[in-house]
PDB file of N, CA and C in Angstrom:
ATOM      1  N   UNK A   1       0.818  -1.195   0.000  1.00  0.00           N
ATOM      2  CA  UNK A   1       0.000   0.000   0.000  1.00  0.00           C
ATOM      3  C   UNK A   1       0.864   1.263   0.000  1.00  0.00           C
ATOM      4  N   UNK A   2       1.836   1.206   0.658  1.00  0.00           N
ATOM      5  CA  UNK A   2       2.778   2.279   0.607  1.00  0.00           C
ATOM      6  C   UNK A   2       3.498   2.419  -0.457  1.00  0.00           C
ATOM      7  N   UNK A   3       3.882   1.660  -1.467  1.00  0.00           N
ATOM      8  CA  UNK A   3       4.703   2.233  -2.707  1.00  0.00           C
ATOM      9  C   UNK A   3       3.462   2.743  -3.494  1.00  0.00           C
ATOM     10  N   UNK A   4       2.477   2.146  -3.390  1.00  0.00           N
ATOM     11  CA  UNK A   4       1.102   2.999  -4.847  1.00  0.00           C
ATOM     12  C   UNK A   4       0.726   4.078  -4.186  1.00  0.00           C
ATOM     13  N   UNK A   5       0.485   4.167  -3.058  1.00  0.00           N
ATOM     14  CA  UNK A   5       0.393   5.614  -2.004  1.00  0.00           C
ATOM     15  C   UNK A   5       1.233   6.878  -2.786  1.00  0.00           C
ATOM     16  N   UNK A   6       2.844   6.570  -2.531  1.00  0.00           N
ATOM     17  CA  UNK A   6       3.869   6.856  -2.868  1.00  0.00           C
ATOM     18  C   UNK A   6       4.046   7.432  -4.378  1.00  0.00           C
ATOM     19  N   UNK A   7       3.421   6.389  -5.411  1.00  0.00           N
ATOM     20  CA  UNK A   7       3.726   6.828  -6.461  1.00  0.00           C
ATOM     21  C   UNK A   7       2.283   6.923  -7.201  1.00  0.00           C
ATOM     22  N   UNK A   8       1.539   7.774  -6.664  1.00  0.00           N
ATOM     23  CA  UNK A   8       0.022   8.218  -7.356  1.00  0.00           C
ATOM     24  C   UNK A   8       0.296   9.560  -7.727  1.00  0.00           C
ATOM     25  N   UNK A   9      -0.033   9.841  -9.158  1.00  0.00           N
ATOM     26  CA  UNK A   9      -0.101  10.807  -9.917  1.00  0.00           C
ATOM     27  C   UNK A   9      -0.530  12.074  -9.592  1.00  0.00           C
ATOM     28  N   UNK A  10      -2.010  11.859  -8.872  1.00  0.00           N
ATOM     29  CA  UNK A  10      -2.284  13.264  -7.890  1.00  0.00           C
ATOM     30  C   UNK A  10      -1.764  13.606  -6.472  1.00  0.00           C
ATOM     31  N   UNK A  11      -1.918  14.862  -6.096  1.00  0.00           N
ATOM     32  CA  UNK A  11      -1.339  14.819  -4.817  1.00  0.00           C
ATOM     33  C   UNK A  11      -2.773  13.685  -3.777  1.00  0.00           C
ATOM     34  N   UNK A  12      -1.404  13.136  -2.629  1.00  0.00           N
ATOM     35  CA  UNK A  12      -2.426  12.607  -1.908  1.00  0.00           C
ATOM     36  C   UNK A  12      -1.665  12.664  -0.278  1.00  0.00           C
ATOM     37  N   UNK A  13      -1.789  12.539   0.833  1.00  0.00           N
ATOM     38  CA  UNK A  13      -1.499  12.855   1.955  1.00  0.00           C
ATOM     39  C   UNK A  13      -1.406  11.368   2.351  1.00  0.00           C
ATOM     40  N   UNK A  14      -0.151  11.002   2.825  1.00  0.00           N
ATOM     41  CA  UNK A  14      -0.073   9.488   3.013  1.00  0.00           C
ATOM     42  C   UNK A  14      -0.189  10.029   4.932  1.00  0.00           C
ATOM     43  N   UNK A  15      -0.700   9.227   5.623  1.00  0.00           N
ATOM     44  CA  UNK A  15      -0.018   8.901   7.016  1.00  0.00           C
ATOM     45  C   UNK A  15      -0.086   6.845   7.309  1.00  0.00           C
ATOM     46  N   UNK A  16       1.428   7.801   7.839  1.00  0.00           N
ATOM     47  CA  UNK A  16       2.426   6.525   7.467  1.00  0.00           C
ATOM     48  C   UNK A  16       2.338   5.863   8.988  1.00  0.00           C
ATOM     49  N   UNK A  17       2.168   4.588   9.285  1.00  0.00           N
ATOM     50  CA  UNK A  17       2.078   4.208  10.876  1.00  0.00           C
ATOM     51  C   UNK A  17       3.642   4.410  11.717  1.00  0.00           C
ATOM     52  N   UNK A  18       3.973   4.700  12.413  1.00  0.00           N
ATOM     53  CA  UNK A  18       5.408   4.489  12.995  1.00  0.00           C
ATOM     54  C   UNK A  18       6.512   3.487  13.272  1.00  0.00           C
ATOM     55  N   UNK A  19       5.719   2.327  12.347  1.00  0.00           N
ATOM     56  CA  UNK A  19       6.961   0.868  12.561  1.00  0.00           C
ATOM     57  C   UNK A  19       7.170   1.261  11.023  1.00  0.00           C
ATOM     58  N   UNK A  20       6.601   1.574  10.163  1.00  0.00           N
ATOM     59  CA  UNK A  20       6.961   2.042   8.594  1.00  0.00           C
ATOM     60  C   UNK A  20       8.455   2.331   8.721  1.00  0.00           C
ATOM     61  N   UNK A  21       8.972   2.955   9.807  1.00  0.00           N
ATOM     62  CA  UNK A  21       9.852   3.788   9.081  1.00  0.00           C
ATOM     63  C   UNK A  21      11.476   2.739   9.156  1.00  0.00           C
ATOM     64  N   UNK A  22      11.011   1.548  10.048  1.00  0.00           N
ATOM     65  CA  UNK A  22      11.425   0.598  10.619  1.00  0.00           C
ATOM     66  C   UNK A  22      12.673   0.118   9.511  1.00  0.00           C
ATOM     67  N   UNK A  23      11.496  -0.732   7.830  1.00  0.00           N
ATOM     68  CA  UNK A  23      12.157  -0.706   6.322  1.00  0.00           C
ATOM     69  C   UNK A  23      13.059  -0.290   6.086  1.00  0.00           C
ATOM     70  N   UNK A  24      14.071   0.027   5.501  1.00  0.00           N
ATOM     71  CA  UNK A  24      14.856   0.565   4.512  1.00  0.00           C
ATOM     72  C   UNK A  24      13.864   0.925   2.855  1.00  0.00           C
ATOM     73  N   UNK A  25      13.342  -0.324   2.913  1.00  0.00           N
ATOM     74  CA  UNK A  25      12.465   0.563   1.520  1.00  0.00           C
ATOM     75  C   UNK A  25      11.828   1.111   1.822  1.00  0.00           C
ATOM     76  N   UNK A  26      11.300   0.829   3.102  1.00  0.00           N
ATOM     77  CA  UNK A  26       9.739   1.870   3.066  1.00  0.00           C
ATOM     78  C   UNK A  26      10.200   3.488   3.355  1.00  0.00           C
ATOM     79  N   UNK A  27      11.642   3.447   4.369  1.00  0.00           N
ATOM     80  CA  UNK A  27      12.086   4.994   4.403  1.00  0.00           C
ATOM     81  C   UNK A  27      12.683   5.370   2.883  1.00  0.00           C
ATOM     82  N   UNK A  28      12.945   4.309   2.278  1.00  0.00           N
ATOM     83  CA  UNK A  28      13.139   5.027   0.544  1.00  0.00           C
ATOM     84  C   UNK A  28      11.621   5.505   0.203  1.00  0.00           C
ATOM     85  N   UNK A  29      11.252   4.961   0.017  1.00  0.00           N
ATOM     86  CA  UNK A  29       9.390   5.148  -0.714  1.00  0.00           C
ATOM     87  C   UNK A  29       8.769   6.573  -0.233  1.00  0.00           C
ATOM     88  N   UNK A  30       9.143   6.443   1.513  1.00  0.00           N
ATOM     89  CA  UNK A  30       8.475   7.989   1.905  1.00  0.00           C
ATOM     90  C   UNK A  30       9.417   8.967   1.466  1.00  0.00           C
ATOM     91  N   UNK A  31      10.744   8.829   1.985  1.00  0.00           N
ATOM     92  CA  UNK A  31      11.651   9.981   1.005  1.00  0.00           C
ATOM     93  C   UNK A  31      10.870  10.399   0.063  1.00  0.00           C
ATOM     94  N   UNK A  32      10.962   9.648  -1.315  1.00  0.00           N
ATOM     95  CA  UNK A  32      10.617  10.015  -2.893  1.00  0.00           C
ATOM     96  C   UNK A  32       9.344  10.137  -2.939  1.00  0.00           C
ATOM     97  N   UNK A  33       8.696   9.672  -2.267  1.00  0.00           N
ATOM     98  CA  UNK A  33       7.283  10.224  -1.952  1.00  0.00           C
ATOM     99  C   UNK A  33       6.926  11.559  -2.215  1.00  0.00           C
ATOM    100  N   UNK A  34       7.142  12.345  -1.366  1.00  0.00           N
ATOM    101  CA  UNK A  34       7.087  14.129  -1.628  1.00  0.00           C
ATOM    102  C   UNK A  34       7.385  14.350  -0.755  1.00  0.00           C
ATOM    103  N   UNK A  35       7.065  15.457   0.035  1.00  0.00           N
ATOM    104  CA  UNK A  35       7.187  16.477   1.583  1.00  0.00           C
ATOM    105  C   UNK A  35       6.410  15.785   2.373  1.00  0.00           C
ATOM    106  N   UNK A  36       7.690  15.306   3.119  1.00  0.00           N
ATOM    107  CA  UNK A  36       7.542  14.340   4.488  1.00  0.00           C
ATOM    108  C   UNK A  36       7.542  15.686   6.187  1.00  0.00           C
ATOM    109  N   UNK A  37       5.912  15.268   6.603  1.00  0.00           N
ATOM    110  CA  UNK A  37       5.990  16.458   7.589  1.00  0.00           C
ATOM    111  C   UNK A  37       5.557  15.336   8.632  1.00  0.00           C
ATOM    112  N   UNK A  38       6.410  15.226  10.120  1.00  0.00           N
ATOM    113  CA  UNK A  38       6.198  15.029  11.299  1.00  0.00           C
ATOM    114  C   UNK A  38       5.441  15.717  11.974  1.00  0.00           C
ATOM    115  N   UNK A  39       4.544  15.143  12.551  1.00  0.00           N
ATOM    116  CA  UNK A  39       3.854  15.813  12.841  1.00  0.00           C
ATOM    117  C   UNK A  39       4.083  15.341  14.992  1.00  0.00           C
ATOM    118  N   UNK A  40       5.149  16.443  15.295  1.00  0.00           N
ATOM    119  CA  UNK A  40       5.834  15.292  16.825  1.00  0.00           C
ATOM    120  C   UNK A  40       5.373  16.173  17.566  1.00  0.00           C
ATOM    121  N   UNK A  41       5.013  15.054  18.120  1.00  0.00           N
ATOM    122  CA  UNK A  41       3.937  14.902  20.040  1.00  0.00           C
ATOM    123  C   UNK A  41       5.249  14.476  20.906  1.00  0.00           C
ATOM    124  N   UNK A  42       4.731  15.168  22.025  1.00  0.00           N
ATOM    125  CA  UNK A  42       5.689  14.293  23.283  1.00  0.00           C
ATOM    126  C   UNK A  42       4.732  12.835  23.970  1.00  0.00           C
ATOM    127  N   UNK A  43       5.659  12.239  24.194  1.00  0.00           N
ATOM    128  CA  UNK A  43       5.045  10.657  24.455  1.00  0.00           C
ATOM    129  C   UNK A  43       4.120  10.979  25.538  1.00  0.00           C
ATOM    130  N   UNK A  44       4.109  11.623  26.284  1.00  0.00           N
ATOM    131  CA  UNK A  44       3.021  11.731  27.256  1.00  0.00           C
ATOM    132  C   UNK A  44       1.578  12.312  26.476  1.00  0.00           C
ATOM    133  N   UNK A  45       1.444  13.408  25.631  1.00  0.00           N
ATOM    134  CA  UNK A  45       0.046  13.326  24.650  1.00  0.00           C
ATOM    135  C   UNK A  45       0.613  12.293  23.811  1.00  0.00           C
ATOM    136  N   UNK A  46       1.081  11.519  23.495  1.00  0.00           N
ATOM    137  CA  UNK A  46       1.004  10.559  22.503  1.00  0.00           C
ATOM    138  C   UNK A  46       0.121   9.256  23.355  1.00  0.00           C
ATOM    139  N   UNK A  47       0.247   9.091  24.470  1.00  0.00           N
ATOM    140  CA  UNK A  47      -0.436   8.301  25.444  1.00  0.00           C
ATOM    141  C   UNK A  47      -1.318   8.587  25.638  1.00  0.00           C
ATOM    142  N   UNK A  48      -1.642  10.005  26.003  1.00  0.00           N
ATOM    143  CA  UNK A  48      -2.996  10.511  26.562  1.00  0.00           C
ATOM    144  C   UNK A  48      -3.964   9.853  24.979  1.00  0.00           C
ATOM    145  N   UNK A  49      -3.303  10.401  24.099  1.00  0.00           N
ATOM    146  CA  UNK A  49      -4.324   9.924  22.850  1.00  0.00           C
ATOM    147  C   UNK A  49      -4.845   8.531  23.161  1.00  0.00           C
ATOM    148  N   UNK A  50      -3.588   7.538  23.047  1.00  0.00           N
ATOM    149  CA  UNK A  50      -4.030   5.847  22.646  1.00  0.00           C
ATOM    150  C   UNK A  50      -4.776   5.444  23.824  1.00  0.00           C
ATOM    151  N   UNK A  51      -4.851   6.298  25.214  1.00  0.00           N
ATOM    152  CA  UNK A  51      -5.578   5.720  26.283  1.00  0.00           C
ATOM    153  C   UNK A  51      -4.723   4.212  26.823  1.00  0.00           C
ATOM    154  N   UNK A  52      -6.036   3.400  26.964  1.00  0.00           N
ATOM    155  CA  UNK A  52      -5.520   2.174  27.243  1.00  0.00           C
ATOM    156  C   UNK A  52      -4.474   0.850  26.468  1.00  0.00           C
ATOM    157  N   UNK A  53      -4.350   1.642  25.332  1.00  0.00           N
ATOM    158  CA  UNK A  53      -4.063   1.210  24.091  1.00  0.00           C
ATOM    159  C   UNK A  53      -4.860  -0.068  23.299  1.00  0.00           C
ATOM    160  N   UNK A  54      -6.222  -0.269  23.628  1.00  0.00           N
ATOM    161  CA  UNK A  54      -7.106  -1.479  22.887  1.00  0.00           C
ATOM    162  C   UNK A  54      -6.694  -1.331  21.707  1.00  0.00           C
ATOM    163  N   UNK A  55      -6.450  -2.374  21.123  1.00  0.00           N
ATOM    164  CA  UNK A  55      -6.661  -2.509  19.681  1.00  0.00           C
ATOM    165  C   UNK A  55      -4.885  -1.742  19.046  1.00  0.00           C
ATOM    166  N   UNK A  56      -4.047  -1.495  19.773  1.00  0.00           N
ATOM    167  CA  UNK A  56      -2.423  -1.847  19.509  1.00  0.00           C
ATOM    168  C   UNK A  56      -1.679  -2.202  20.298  1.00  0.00           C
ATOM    169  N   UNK A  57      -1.506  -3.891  19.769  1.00  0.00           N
ATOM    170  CA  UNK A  57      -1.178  -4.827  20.159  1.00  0.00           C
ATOM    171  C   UNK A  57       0.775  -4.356  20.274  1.00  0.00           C
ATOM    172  N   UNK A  58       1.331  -3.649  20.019  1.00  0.00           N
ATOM    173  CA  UNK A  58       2.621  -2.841  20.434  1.00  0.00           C
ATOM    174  C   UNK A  58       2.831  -2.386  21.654  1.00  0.00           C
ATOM    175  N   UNK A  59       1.997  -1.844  22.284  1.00  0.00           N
ATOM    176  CA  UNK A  59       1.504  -1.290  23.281  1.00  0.00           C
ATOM    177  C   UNK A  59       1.827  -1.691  24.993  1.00  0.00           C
ATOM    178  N   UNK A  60       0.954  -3.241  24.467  1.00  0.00           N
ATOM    179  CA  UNK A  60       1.003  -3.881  25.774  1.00  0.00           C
ATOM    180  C   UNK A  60       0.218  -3.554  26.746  1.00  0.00           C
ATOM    181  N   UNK A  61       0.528  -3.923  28.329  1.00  0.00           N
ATOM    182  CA  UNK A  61      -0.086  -3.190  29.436  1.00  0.00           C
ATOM    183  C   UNK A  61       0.438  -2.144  29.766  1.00  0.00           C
ATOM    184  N   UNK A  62       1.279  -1.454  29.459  1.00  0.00           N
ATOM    185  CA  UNK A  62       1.557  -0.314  29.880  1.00  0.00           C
ATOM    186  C   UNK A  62       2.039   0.755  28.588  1.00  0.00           C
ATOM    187  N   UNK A  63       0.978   1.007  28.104  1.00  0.00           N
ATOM    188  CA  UNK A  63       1.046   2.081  26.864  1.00  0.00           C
ATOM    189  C   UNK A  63       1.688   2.954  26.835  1.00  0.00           C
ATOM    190  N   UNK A  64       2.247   4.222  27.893  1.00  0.00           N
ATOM    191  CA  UNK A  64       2.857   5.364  27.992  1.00  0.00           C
ATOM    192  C   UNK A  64       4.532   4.759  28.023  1.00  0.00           C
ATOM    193  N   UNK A  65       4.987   3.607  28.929  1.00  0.00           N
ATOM    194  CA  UNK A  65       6.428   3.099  28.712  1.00  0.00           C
ATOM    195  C   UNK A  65       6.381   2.279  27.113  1.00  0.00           C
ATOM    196  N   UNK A  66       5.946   1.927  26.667  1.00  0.00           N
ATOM    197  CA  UNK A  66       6.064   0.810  25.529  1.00  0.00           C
ATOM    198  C   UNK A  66       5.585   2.831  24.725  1.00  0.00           C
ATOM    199  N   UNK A  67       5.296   3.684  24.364  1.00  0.00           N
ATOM    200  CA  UNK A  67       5.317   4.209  23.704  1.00  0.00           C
ATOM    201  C   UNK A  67       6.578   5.105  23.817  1.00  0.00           C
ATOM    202  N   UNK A  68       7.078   5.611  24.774  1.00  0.00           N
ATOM    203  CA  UNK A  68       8.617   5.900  25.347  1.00  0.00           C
ATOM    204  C   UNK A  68       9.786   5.067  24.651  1.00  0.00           C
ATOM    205  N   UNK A  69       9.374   3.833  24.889  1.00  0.00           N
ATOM    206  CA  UNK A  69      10.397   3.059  24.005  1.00  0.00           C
ATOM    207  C   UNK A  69      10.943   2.946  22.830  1.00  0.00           C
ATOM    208  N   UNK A  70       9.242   2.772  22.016  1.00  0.00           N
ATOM    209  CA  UNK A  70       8.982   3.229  20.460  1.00  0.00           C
ATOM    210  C   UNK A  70      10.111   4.459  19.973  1.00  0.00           C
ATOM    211  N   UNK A  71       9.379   5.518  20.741  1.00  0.00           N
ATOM    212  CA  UNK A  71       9.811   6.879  20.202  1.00  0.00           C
ATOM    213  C   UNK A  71      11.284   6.963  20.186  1.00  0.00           C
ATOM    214  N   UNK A  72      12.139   6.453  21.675  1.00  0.00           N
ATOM    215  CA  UNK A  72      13.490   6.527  21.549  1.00  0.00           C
ATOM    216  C   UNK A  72      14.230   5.806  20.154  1.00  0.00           C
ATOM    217  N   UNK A  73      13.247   4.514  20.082  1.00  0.00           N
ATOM    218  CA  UNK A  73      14.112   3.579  19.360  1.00  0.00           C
ATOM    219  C   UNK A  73      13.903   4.766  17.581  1.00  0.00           C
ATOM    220  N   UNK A  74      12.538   5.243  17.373  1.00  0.00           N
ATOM    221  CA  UNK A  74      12.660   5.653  16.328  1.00  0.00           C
ATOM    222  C   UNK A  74      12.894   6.576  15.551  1.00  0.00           C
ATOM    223  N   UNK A  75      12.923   7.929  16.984  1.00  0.00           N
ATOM    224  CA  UNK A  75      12.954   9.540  16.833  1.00  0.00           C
ATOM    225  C   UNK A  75      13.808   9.786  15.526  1.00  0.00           C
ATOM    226  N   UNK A  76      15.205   8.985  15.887  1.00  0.00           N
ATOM    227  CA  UNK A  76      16.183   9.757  14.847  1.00  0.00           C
ATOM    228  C   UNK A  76      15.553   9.242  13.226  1.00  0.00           C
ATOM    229  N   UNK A  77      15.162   8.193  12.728  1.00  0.00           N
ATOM    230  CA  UNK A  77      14.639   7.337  11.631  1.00  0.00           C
ATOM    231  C   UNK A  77      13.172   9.230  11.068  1.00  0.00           C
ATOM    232  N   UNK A  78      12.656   9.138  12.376  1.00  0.00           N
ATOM    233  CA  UNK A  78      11.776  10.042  11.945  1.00  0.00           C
ATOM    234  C   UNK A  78      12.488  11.572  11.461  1.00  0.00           C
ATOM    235  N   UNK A  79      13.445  11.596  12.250  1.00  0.00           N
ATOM    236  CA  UNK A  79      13.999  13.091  11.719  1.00  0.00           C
ATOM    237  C   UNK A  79      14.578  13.276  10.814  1.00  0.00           C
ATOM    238  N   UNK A  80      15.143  12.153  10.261  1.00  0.00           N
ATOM    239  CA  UNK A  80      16.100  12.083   9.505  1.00  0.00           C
ATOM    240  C   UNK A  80      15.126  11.767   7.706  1.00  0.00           C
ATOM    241  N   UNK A  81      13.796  11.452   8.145  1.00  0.00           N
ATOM    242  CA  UNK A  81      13.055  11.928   6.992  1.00  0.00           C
ATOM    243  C   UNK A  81      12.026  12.951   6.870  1.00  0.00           C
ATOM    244  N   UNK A  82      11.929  13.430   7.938  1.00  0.00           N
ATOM    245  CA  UNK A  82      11.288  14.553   8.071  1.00  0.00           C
ATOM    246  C   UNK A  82      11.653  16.147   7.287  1.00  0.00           C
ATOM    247  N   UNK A  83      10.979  16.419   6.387  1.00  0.00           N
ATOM    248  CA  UNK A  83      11.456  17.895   5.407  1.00  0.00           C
ATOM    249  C   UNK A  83      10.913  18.848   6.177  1.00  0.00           C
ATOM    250  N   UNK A  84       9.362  18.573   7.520  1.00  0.00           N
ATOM    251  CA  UNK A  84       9.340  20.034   8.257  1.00  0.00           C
ATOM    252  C   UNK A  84       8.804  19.136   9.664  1.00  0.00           C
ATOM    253  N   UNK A  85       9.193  19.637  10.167  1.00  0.00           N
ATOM    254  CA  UNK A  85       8.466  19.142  12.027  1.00  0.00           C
ATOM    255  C   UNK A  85       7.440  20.377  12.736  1.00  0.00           C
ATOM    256  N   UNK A  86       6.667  19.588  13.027  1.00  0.00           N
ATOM    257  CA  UNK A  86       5.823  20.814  13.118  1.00  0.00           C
ATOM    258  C   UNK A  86       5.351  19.788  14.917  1.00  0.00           C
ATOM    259  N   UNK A  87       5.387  20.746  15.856  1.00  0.00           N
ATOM    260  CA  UNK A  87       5.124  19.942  16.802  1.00  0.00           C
ATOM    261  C   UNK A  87       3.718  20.619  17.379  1.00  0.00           C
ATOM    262  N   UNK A  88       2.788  19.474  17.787  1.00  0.00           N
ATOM    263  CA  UNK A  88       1.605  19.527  17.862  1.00  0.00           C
ATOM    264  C   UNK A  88       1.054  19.617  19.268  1.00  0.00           C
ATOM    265  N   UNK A  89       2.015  19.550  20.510  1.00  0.00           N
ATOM    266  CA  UNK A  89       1.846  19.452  21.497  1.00  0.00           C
ATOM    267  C   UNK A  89       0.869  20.831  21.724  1.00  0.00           C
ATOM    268  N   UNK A  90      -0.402  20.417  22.311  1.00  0.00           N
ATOM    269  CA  UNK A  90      -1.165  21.929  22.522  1.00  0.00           C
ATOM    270  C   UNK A  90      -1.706  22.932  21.690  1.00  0.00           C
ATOM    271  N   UNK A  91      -1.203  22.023  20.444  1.00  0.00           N
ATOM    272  CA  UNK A  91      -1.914  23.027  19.457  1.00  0.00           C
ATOM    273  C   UNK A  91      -3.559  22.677  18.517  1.00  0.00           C
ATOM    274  N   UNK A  92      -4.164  23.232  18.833  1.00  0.00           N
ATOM    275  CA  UNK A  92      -5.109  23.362  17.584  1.00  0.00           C
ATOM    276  C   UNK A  92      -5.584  22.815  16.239  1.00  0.00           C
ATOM    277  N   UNK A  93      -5.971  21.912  16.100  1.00  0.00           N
ATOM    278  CA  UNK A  93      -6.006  21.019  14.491  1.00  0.00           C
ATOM    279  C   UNK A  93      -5.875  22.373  13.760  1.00  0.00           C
ATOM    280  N   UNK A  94      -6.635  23.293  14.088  1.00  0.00           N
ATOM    281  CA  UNK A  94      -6.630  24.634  12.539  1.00  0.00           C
ATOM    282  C   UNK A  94      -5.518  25.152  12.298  1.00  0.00           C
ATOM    283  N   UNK A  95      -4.575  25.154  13.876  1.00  0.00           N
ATOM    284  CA  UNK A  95      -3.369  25.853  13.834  1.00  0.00           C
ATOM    285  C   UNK A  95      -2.226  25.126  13.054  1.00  0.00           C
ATOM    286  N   UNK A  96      -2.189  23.651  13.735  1.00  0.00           N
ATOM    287  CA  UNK A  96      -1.356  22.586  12.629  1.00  0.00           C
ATOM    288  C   UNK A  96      -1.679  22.469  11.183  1.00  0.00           C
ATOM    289  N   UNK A  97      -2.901  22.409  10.981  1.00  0.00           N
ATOM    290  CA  UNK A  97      -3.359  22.539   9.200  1.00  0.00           C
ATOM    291  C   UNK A  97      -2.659  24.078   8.611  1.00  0.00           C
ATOM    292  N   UNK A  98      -2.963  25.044   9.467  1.00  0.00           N
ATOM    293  CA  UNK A  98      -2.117  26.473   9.034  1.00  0.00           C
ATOM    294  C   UNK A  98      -0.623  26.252   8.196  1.00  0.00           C
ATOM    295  N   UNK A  99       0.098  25.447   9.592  1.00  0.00           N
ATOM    296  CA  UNK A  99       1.410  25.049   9.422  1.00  0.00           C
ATOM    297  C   UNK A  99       1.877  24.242   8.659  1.00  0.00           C
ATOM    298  N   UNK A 100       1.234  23.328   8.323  1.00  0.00           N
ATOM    299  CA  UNK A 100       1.451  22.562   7.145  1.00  0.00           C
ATOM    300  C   UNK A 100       1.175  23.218   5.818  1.00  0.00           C
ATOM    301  N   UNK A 101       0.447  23.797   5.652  1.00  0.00           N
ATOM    302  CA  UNK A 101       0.195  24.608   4.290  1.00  0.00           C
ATOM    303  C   UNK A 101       0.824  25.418   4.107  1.00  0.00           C
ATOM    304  N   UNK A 102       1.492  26.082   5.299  1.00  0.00           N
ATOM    305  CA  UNK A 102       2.839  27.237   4.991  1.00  0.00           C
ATOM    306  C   UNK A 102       3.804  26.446   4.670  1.00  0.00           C
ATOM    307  N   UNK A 103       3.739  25.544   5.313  1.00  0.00           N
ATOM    308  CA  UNK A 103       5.347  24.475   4.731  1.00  0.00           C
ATOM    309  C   UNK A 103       5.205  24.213   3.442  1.00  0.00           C
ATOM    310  N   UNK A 104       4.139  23.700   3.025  1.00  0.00           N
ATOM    311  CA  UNK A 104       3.867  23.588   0.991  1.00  0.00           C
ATOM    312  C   UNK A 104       4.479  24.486   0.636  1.00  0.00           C
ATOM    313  N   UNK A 105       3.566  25.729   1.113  1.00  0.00           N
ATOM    314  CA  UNK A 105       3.750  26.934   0.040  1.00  0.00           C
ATOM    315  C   UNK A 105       5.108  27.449   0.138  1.00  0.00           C
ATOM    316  N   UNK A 106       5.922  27.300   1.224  1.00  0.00           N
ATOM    317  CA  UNK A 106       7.304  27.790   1.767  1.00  0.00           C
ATOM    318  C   UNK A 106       8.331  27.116   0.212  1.00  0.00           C
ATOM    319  N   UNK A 107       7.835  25.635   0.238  1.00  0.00           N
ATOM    320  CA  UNK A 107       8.224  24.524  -0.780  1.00  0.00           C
ATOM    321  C   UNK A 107       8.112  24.604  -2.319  1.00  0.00           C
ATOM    322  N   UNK A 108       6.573  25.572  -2.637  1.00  0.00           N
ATOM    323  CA  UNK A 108       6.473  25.869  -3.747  1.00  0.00           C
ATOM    324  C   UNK A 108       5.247  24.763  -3.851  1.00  0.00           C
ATOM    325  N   UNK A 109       4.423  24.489  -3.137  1.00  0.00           N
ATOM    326  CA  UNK A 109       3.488  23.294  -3.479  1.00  0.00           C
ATOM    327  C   UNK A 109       2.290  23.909  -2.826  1.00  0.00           C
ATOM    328  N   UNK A 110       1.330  23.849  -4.100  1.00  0.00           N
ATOM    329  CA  UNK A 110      -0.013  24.010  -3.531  1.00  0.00           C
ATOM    330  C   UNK A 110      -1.114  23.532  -2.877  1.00  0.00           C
ATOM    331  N   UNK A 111      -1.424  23.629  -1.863  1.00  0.00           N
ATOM    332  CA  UNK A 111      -2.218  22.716  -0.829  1.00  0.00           C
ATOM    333  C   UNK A 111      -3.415  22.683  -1.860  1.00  0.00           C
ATOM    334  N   UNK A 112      -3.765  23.128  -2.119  1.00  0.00           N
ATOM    335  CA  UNK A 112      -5.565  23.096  -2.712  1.00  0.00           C
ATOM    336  C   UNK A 112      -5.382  22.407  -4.392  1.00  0.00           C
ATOM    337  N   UNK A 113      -3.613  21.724  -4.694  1.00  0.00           N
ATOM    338  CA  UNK A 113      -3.758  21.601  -5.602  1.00  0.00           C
ATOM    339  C   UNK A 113      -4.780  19.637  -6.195  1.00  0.00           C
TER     340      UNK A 113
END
């Protein structure tokens, strides 16, 4: 699903799960993909989100350490394909959508295209 994601003719907004970046191809695929934007939480709202974590089996019984873990093991994988970081802690869905569309346009890419 991720290489036809990847290589579709119109623009399309992939979100990519966080073991993705795990691959070697799959961090090729998102590279060449287009404008790769992180969108980074601190693990504590990254917990508050998943709650109890039902239904990711990664998780375990203790969601906030098993997501701590995740993040250490993958932060750098994420930065290192990341073209803008936009961190979401406390912010606003309208305010993050703002920020991402300045990053297009910063890029030369039209959100509404």
């Amino acid at each position: 699903m991720l290489a036809e994601a990847t290589t579709s003719d119109g623009p399309v907004v992939v979100s990519v799960a966080g073991g993705a970046v795990l691959a070697p191809d799959n961090r090729h695929r998102i590279a060449a993909g287009g404008l790769v934007v992180w969108l980074r939480a601190e693990v504590t709202t990254l917990a508050r989100r998943v709650g109890t974590g039902t239904g990711r089996p990664l998780l375990g019984a203790d969601p906030a350490a098993a997501l701590a873990r995740l993040y250490t093991e993958r932060r750098d994988l994420y930065a290192q394909l990341a073209d803008v970081v936009i961190d979401v802690d406390g912010q606003r869905v309208e305010d993050i959508a703002d920020a991402i569309v300045a990053a297009l346009a910063e890029r030369g890419v039209r959100a509404d295209a």
